[in-house]
C-alpha atoms as a PDB file:
ATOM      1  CA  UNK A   1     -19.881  -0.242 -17.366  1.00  0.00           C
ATOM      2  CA  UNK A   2     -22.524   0.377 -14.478  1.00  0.00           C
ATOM      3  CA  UNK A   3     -23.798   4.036 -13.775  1.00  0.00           C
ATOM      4  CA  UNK A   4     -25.103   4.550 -10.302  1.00  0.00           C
ATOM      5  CA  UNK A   5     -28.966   5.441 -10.369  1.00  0.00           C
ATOM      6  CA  UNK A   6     -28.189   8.176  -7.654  1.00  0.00           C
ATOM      7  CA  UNK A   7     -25.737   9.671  -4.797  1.00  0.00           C
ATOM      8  CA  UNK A   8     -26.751   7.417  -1.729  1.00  0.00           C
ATOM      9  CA  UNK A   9     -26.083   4.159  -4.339  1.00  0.00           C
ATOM     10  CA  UNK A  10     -22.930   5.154  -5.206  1.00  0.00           C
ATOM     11  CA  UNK A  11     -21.537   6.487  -1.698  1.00  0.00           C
ATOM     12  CA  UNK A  12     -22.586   3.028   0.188  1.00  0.00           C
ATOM     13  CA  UNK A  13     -19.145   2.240   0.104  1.00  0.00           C
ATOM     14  CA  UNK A  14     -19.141   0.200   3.576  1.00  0.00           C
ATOM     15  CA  UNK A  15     -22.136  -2.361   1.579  1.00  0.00           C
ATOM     16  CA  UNK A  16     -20.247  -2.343  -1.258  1.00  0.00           C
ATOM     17  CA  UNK A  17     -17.045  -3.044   0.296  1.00  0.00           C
ATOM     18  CA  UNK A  18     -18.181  -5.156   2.384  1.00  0.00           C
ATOM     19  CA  UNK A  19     -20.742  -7.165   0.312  1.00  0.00           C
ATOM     20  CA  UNK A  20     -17.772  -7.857  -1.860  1.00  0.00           C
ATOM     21  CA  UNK A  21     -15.834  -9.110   1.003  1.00  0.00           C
ATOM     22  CA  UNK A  22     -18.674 -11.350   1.991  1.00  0.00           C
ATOM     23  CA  UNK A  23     -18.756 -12.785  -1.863  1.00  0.00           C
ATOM     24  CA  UNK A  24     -14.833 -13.364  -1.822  1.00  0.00           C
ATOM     25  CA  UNK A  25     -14.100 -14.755   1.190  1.00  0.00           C
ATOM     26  CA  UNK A  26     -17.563 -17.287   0.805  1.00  0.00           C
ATOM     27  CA  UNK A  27     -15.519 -19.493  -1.972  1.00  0.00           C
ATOM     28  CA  UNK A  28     -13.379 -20.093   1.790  1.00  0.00           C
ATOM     29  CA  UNK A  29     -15.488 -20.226   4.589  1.00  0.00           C
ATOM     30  CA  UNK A  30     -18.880 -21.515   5.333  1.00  0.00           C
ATOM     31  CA  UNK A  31     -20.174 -18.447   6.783  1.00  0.00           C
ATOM     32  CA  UNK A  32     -19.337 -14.578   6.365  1.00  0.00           C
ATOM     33  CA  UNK A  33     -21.113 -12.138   7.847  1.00  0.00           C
ATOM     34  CA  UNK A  34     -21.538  -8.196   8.067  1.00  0.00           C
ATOM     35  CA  UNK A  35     -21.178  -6.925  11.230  1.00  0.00           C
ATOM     36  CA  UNK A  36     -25.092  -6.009  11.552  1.00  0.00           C
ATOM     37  CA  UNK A  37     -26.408  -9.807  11.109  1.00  0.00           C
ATOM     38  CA  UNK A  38     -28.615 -10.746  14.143  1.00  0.00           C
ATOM     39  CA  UNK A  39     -29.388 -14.817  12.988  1.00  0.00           C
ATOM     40  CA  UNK A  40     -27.482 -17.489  13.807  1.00  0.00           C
ATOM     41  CA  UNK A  41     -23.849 -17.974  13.238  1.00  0.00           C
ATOM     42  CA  UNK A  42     -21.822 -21.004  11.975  1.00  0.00           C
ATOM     43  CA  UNK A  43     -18.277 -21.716  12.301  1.00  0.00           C
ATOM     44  CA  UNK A  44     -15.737 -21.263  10.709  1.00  0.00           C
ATOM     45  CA  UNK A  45     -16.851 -17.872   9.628  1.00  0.00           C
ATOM     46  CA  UNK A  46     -15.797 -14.276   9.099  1.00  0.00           C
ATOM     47  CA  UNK A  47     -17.240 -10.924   9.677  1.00  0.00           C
ATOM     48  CA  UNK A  48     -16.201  -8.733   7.200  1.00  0.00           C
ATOM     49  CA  UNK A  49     -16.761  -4.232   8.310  1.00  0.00           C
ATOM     50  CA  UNK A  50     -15.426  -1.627   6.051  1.00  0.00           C
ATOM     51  CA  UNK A  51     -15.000   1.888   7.504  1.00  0.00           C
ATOM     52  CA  UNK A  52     -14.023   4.875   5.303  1.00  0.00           C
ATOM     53  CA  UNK A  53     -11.575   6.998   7.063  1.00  0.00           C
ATOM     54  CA  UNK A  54     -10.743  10.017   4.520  1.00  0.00           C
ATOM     55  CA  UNK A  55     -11.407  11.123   1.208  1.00  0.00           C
ATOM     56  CA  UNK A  56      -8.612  12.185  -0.258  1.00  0.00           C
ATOM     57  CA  UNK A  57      -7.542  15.125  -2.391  1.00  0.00           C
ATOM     58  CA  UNK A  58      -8.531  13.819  -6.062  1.00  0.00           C
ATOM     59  CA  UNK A  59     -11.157  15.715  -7.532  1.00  0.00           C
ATOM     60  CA  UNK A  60     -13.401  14.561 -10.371  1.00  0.00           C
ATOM     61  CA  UNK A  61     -15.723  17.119 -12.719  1.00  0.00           C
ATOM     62  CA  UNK A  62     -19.021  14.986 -12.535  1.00  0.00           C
ATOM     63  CA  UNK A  63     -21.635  14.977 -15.162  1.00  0.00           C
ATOM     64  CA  UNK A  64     -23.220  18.080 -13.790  1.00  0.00           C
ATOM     65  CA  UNK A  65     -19.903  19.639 -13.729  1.00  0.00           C
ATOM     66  CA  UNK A  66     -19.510  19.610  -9.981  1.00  0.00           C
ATOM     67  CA  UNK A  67     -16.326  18.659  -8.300  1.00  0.00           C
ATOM     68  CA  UNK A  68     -16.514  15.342  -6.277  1.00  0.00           C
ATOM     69  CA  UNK A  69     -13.581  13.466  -4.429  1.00  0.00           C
ATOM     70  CA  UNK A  70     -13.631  10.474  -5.963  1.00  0.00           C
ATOM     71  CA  UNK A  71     -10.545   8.641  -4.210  1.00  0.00           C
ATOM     72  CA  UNK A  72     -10.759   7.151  -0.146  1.00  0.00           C
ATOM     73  CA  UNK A  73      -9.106   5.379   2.316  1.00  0.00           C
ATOM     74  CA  UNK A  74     -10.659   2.928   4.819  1.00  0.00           C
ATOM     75  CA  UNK A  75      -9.839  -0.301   7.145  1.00  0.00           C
ATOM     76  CA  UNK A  76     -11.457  -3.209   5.864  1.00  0.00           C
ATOM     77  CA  UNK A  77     -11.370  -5.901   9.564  1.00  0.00           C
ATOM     78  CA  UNK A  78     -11.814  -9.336   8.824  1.00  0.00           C
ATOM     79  CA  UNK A  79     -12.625 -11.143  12.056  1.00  0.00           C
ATOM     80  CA  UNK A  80     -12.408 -14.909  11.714  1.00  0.00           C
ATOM     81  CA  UNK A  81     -14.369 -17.156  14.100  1.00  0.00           C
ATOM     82  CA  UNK A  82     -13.557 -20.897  14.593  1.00  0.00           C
ATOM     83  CA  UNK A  83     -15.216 -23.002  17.262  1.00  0.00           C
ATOM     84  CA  UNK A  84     -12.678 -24.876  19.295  1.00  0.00           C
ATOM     85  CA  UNK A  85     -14.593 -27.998  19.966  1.00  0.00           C
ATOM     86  CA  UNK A  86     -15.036 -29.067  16.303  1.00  0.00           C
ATOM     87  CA  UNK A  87     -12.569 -26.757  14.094  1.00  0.00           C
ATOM     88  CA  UNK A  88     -10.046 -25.508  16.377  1.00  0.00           C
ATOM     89  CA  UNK A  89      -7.209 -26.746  14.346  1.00  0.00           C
ATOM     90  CA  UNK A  90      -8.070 -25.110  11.354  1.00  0.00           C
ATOM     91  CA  UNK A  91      -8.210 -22.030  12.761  1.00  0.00           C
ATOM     92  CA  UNK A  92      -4.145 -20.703  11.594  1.00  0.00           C
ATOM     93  CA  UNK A  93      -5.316 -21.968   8.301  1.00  0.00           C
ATOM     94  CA  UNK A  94      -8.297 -20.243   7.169  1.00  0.00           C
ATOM     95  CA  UNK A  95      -6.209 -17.101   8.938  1.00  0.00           C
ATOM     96  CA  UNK A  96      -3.650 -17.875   6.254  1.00  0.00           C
ATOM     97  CA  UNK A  97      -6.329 -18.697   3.654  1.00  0.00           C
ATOM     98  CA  UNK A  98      -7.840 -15.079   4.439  1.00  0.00           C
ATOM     99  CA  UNK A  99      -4.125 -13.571   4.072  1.00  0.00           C
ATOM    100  CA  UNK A 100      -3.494 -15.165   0.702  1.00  0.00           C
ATOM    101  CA  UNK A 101      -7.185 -14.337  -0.703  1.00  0.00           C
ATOM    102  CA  UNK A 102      -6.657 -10.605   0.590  1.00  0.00           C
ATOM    103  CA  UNK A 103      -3.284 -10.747  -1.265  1.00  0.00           C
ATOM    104  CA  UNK A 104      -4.292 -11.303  -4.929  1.00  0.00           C
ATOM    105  CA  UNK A 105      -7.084  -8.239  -4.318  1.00  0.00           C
ATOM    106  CA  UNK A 106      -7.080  -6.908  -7.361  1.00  0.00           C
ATOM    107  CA  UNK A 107      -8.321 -10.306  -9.549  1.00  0.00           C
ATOM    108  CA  UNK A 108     -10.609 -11.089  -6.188  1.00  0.00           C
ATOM    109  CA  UNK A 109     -12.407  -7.971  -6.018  1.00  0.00           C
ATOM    110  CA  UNK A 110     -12.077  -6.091  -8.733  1.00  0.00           C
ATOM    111  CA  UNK A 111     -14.650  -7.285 -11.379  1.00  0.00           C
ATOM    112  CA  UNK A 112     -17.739  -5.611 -12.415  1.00  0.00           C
ATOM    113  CA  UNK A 113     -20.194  -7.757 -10.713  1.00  0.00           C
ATOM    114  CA  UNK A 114     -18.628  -7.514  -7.337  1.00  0.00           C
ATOM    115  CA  UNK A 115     -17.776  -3.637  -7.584  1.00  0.00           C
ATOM    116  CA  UNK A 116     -19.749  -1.910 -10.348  1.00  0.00           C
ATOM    117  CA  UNK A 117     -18.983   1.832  -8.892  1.00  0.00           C
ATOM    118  CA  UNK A 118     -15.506   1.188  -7.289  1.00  0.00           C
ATOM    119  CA  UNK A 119     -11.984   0.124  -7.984  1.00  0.00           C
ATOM    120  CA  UNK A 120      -9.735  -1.254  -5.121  1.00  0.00           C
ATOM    121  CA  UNK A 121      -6.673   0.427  -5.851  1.00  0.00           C
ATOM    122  CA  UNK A 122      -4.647  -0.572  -2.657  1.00  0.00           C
ATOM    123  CA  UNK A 123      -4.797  -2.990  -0.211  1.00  0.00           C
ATOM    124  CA  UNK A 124      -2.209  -4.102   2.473  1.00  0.00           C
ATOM    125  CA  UNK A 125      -2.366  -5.863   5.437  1.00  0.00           C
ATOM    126  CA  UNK A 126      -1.971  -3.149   8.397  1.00  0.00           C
ATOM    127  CA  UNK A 127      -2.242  -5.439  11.653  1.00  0.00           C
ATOM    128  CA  UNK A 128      -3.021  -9.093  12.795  1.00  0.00           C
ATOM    129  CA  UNK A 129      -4.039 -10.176  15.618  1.00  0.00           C
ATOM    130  CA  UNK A 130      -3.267 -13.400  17.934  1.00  0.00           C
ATOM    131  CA  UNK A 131      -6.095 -15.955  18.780  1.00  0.00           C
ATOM    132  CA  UNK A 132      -8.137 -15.318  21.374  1.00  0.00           C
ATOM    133  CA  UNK A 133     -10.554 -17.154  23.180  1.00  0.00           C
ATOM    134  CA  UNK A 134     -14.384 -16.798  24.431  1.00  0.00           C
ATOM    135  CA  UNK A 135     -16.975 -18.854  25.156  1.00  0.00           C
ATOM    136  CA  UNK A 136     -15.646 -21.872  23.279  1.00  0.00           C
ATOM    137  CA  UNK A 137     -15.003 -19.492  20.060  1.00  0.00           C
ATOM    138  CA  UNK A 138     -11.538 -18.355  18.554  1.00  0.00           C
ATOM    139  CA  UNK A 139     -11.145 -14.961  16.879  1.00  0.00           C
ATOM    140  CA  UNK A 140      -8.220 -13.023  15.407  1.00  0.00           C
ATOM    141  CA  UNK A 141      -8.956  -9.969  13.132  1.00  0.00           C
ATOM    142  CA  UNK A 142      -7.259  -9.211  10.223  1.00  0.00           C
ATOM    143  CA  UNK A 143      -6.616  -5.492   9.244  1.00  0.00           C
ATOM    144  CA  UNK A 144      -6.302  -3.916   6.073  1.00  0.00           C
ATOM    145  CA  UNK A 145      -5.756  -0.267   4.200  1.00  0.00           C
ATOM    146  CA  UNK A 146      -7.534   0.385   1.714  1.00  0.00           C
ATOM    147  CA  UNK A 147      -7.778   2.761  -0.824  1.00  0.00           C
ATOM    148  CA  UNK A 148     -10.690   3.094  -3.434  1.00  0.00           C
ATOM    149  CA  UNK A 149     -11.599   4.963  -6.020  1.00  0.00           C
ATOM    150  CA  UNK A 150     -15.123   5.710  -7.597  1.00  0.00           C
ATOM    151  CA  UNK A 151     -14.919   5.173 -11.544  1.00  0.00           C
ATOM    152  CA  UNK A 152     -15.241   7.646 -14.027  1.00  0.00           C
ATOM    153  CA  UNK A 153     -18.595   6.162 -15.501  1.00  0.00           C
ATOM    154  CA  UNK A 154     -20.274   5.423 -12.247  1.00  0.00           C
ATOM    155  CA  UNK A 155     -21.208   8.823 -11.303  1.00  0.00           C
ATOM    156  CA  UNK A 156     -25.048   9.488 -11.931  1.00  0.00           C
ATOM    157  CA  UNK A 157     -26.520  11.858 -14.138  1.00  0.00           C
END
């Protein structure tokens, strides 16, 4: 079990989350991306952003004896790109493929290389979105609640 070397490590739940993301949805499409990466983008890809809306009212006693919240919500968006001069028709699909990947998140992201620090407790899709089109790219962003919780061992000393 991983112990976070300090506060900032262990409260970068937006890299976390979404470095995970990036990790899980890569066995899927040839490109994923945070929402802060300035080179060059392939297609199909998708841009994973986490955003952590609320902790929420579970308290943990910490190693120092301080109480920390240790569970939050957030929206994890998954935008998926597909160009539609050379992968337009796949587009529904890896929409689909996205949906069933998000589905089994528990075995997906919930292993100690992906998330040493955090669990995934909850995740459900909250809203979809219909294709739409822009400069020869299609996007749709998929929406999801989240709920995570920091485990008992990761807190620092």
């Amino acid at each position: 079990m991983a112990r976070a070397s300090d506060y900032p490590t262990l409260y970068d739940f937006e890299g976390q989350i979404e470095s995970a993301a990036d990790t899980v949805l890569s066995a899927l499409l040839s490109d994923v991306r945070k929402p802060r990466d300035t080179d060059e983008m392939a297609t199909p890809r998708c841009v994973a952003q986490f955003t952590v809306e609320r902790a929420l009212d579970k308290l943990f006693q910490v190693p120092n004896g301080d109480l920390r919240h240790s569970l939050y919500d957030g929206t994890l968006s998954l935008t998926i790109v597909t160009d539609r001069r050379n992968n337009a028709s796949s587009h529904n699909s890896f929409r689909a493929n996205v949906r069933t990947l998000m589905a089994d998140y528990r075995k997906q992201f919930n292993t100690e290389t992906l998330l040493p620090y955090l669990t995934m407790l909850r995740c459900h899709e909250t809203s979809g979105s219909a294709v739409s089109f822009e400069n020869d790219l299609d996007r749709s962003t998929l929406t999801f609640g989240v709920t995570i919780g920091i485990k008992e061992e990761a807190w620092p000393v």
